[in-house]
N, C-alpha and C. Protein backbone atom coordinates (compact mmCIF):
# COMPACT_ATOMS: atom_id res chain seq x y z
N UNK A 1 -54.03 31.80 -9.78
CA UNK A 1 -52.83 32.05 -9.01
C UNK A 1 -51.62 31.56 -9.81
N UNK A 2 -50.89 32.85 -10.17
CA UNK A 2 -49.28 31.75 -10.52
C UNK A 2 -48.29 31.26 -9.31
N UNK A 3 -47.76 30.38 -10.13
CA UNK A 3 -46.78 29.44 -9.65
C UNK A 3 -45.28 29.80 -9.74
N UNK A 4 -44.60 30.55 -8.88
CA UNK A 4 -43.34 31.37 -8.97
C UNK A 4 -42.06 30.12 -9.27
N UNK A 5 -41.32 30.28 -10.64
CA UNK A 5 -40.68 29.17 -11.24
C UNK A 5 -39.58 29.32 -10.26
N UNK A 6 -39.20 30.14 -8.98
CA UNK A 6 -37.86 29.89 -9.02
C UNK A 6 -38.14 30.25 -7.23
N UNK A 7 -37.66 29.61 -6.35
CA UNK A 7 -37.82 29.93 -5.03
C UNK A 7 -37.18 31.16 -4.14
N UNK A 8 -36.26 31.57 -4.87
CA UNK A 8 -35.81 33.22 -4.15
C UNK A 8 -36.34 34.24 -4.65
N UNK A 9 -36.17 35.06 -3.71
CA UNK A 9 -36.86 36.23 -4.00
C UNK A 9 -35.53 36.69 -5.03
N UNK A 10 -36.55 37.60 -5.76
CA UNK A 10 -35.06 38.09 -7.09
C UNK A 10 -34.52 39.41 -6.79
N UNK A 11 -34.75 39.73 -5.37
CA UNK A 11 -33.82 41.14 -4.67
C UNK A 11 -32.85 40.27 -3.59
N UNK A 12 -32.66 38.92 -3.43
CA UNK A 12 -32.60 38.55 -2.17
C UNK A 12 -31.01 39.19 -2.26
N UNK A 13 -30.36 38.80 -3.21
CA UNK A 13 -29.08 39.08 -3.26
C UNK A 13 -28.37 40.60 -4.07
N UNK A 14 -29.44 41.15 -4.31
CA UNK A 14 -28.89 42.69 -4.59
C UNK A 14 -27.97 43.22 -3.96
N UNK A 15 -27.03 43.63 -4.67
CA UNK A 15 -25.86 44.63 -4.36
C UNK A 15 -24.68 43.51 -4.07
N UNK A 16 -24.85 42.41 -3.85
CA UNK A 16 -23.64 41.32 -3.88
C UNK A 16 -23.23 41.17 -4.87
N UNK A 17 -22.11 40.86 -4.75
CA UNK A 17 -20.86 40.48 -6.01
C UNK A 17 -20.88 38.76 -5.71
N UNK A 18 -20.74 37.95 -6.84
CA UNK A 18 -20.52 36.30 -6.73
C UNK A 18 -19.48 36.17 -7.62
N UNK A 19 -18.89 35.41 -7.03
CA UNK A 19 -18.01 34.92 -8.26
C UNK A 19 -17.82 32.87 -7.52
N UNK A 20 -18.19 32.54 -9.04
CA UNK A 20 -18.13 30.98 -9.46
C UNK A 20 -17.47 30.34 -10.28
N UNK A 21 -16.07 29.32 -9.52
CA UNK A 21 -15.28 29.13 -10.23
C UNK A 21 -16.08 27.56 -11.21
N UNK A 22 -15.32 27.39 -12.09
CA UNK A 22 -15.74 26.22 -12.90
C UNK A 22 -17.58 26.98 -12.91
N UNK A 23 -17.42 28.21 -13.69
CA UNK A 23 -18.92 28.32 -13.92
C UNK A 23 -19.68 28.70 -15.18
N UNK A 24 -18.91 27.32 -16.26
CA UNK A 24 -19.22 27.87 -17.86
C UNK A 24 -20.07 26.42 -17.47
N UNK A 25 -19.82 25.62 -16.83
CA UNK A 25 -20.52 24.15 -16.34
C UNK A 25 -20.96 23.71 -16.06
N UNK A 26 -21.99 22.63 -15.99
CA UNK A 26 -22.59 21.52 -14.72
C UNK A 26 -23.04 22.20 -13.90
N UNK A 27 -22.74 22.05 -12.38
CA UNK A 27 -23.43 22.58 -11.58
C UNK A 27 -22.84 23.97 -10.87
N UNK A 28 -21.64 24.30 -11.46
CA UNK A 28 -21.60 25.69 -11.25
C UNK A 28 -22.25 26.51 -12.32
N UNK A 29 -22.41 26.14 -13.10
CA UNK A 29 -23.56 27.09 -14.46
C UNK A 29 -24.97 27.24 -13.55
N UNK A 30 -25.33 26.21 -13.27
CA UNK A 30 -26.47 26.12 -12.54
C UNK A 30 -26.72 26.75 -11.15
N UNK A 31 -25.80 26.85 -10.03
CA UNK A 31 -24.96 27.79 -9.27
C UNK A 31 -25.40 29.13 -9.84
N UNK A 32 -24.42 29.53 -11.09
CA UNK A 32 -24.35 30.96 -11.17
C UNK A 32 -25.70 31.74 -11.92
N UNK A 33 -26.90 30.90 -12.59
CA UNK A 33 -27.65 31.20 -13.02
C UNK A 33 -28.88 31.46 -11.42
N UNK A 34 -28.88 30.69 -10.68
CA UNK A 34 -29.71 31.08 -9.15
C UNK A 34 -29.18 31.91 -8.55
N UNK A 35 -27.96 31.99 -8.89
CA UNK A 35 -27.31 34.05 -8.07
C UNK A 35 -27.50 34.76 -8.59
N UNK A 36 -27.62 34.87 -10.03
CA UNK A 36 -28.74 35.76 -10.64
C UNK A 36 -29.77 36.21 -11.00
N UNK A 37 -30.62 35.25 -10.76
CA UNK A 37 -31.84 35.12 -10.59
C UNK A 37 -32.62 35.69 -8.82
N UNK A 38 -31.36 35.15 -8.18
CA UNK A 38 -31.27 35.90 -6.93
C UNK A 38 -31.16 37.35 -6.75
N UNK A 39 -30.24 38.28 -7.43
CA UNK A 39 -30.11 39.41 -7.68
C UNK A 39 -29.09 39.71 -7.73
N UNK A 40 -27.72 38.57 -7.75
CA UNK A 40 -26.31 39.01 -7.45
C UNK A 40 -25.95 39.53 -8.78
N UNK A 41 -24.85 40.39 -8.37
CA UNK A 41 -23.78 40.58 -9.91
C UNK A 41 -22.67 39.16 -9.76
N UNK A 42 -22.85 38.78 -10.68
CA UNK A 42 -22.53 37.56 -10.83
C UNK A 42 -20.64 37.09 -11.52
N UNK A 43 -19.87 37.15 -11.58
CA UNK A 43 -18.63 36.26 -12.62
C UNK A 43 -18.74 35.00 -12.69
N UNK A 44 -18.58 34.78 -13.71
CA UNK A 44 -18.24 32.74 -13.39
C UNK A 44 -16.48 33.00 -14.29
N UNK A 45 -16.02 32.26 -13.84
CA UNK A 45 -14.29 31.63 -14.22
C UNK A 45 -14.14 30.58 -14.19
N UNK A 46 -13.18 30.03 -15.43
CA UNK A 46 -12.99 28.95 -15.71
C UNK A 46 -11.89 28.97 -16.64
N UNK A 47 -11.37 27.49 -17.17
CA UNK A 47 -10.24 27.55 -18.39
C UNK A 47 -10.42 28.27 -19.67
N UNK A 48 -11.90 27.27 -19.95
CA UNK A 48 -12.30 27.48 -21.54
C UNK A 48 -13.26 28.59 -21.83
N UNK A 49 -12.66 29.89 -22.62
CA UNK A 49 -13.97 30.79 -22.82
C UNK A 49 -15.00 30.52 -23.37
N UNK A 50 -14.84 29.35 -24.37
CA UNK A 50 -16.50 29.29 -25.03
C UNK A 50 -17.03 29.01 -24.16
N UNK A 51 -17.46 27.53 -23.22
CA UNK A 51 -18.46 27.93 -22.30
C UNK A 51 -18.70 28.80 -21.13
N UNK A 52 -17.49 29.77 -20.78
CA UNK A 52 -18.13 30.71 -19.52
C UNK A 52 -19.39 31.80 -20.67
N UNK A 53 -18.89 32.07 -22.38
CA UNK A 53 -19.69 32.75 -23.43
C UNK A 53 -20.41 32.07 -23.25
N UNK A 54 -21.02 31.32 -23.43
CA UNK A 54 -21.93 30.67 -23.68
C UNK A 54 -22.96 30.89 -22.41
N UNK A 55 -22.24 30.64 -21.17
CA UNK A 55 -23.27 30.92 -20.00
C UNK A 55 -23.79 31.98 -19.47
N UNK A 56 -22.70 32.93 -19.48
CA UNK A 56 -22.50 33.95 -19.36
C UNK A 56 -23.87 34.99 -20.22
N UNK A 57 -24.22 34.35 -21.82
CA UNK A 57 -25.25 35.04 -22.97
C UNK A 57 -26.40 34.48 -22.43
N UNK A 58 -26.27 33.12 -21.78
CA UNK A 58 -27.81 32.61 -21.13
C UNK A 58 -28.07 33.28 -20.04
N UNK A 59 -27.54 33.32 -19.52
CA UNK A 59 -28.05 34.21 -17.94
C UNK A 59 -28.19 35.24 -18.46
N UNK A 60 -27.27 36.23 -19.40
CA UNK A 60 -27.69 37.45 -19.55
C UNK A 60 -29.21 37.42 -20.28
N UNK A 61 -29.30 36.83 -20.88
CA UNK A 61 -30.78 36.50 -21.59
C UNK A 61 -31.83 36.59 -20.59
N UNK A 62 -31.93 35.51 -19.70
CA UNK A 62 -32.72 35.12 -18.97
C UNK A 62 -33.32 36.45 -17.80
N UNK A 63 -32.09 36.53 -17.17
CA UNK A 63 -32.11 37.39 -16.40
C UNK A 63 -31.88 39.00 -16.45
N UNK A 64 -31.61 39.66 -17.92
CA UNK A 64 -31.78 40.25 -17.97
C UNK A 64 -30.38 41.29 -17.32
N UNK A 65 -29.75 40.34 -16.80
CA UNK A 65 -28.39 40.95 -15.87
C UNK A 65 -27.12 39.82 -16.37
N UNK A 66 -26.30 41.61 -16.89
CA UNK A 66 -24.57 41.32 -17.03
C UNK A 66 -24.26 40.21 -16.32
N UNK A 67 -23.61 39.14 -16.77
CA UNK A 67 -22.09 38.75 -16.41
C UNK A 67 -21.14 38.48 -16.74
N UNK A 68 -20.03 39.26 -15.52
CA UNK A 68 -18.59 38.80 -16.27
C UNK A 68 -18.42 37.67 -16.51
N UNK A 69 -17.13 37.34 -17.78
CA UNK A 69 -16.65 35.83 -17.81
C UNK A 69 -14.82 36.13 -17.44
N UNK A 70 -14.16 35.45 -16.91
CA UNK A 70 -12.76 35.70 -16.36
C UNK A 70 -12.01 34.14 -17.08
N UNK A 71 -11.02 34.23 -16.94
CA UNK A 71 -10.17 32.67 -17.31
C UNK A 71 -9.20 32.61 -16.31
N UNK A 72 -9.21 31.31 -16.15
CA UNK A 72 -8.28 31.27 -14.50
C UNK A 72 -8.16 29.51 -14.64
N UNK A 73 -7.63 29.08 -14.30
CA UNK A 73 -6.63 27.46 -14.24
C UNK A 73 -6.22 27.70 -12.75
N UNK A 74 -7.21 27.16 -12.00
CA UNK A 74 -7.20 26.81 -10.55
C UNK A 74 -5.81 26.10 -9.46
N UNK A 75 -5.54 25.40 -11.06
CA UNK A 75 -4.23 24.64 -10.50
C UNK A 75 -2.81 25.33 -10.44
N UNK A 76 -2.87 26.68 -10.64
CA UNK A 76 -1.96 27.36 -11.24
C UNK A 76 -1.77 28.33 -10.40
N UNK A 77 -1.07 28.82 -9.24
CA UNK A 77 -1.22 30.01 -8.21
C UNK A 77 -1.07 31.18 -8.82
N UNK A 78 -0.62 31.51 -10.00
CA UNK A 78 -0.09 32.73 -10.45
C UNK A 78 -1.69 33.44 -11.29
N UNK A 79 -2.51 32.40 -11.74
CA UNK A 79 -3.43 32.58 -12.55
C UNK A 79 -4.70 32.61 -11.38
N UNK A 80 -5.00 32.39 -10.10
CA UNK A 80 -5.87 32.83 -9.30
C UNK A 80 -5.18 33.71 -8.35
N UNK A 81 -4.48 34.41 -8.36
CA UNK A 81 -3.59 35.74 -8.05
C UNK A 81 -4.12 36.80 -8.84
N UNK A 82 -3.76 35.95 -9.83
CA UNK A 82 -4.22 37.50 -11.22
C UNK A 82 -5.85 37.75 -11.19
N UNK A 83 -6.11 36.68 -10.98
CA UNK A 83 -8.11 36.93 -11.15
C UNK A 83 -8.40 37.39 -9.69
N UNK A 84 -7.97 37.04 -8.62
CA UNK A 84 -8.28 38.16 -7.35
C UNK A 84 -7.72 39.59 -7.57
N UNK A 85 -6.52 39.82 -7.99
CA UNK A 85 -6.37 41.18 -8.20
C UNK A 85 -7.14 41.68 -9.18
N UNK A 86 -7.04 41.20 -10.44
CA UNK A 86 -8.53 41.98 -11.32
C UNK A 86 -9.51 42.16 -10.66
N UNK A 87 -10.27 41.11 -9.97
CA UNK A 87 -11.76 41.44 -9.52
C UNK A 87 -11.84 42.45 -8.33
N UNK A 88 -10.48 42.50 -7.55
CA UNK A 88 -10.53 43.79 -6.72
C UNK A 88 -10.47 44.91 -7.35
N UNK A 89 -9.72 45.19 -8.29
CA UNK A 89 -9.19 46.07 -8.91
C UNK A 89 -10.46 46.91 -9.51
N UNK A 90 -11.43 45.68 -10.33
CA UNK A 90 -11.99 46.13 -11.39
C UNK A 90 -13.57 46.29 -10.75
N UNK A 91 -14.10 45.48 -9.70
CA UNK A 91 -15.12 45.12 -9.03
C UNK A 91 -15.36 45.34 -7.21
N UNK A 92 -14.34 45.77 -6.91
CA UNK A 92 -14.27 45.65 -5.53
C UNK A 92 -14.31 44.69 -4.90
N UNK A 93 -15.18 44.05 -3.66
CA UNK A 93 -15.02 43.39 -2.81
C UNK A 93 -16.14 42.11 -3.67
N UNK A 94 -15.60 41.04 -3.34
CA UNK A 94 -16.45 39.64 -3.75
C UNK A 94 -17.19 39.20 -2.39
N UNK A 95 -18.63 39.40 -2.45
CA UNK A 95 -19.58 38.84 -1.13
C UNK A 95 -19.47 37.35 -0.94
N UNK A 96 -19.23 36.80 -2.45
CA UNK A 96 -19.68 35.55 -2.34
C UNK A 96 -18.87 34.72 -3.31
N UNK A 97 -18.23 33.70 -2.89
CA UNK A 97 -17.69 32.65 -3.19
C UNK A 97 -17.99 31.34 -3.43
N UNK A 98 -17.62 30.67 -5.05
CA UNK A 98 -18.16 29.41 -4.88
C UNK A 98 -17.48 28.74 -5.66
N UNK A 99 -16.88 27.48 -5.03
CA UNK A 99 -15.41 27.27 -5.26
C UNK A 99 -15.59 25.84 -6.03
N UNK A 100 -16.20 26.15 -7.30
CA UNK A 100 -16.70 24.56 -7.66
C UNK A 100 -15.44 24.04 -8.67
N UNK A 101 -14.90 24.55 -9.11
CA UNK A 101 -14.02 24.39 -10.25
C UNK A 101 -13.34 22.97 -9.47
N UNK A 102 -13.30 21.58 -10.31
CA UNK A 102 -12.70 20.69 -10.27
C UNK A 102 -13.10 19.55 -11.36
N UNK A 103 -12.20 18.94 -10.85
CA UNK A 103 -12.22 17.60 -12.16
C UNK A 103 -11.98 15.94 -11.72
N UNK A 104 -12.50 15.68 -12.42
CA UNK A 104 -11.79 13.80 -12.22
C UNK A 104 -12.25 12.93 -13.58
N UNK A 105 -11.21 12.04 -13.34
CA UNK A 105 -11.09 10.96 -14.75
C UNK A 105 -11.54 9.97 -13.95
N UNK A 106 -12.78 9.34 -14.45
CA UNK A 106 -13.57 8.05 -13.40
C UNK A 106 -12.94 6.82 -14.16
N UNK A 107 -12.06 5.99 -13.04
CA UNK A 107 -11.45 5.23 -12.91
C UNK A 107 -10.76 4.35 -12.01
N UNK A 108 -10.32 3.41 -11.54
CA UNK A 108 -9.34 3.14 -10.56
C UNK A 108 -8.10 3.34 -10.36
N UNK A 109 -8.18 3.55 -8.79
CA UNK A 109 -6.50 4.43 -8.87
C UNK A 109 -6.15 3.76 -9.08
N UNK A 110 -5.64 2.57 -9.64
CA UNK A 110 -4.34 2.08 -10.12
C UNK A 110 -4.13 2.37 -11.68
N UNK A 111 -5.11 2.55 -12.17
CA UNK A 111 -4.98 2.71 -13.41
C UNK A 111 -4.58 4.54 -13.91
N UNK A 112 -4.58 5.58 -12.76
CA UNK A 112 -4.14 6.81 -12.96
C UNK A 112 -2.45 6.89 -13.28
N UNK A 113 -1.91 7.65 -13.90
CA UNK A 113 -0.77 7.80 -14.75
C UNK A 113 -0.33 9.08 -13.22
N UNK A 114 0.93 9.34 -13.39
CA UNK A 114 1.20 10.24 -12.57
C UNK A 114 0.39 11.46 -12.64
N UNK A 115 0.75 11.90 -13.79
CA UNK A 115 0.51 12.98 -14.24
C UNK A 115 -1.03 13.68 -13.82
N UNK A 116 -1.62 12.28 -14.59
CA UNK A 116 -3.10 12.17 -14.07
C UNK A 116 -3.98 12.55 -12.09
N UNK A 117 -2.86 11.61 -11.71
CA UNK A 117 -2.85 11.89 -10.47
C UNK A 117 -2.75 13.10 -9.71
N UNK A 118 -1.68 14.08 -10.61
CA UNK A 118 -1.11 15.13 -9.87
C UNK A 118 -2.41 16.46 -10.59
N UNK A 119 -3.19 16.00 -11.56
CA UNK A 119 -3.95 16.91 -12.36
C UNK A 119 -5.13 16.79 -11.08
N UNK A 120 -5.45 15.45 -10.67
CA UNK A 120 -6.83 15.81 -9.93
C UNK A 120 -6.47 16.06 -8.62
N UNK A 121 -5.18 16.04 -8.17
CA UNK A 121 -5.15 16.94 -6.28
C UNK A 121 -5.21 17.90 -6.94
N UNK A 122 -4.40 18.62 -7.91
CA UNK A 122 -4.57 19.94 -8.38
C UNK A 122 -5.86 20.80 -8.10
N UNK A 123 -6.41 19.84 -9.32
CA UNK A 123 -7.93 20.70 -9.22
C UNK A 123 -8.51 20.58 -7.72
N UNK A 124 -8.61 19.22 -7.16
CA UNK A 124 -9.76 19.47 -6.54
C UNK A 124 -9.05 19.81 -4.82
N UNK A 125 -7.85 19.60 -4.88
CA UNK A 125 -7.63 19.91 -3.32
C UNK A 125 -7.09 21.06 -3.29
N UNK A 126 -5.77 21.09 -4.15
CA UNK A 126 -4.64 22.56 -4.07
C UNK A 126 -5.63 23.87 -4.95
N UNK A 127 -6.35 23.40 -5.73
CA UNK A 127 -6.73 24.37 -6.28
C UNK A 127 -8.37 25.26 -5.67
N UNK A 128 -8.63 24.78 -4.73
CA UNK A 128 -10.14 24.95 -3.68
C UNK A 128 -9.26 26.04 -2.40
């Protein structure tokens, strides 16, 4: 008897669109590789293109299924404007959302700089 490596069925999510922000990474890489494996058409977005390339060639490997890579700075309204209108534009409707893109500098707040401060509401509150 085999032992099925992955617990969804790999039609579960056919014909869905995903898109995963912060998903060249951590646990949105990991995220966007089980929606494909699931059966979704998948994007991941993020700042840096080498790793959405990078994730983007593993999943396609693995799974055998395309995905887009997009660039988008969460903290930035004009730059997740532009990546919803592309993905309508270019993809139609998004089934599925997963809003991981964020950041933090592990430290005590007293020791955060303004700037610093205003980078992590960014990411993780204004930019969700």
């Amino acid at each position: 008897m085999s032992v099925p490596t992955h617990c969804y069925n790999p039609d579960l999510l056919k014909g869905k669109r995903a898109l995963v922000t912060g998903g060249g990474t951590g646990i949105g890489r990991a995220i966007a590789f089980e929606l494909a494996r699931a059966g979704a058409t998948v994007t991941i977005a993020a700042r840096q293109v080498e790793p959405l390339q990078a994730t983007a060639e593993a999943i396609a490997s693995e799974t055998q299924r395309p995905v887009k890579t997009r660039l988008v700075d969460i903290r930035d309204l004009d730059s997740v404007a532009q990546l919803a209108a592309a993905l309508e534009t270019e993809d139609g409707q998004t089934d599925i959302l997963i809003n991981n893109a964020g950041g933090q500098f592990p430290q005590a707040a007293e020791n955060y700089s303004p700037k610093g401060w205003r980078t992590i509401i960014d990411l993780n509150l204004n930019g969700t």
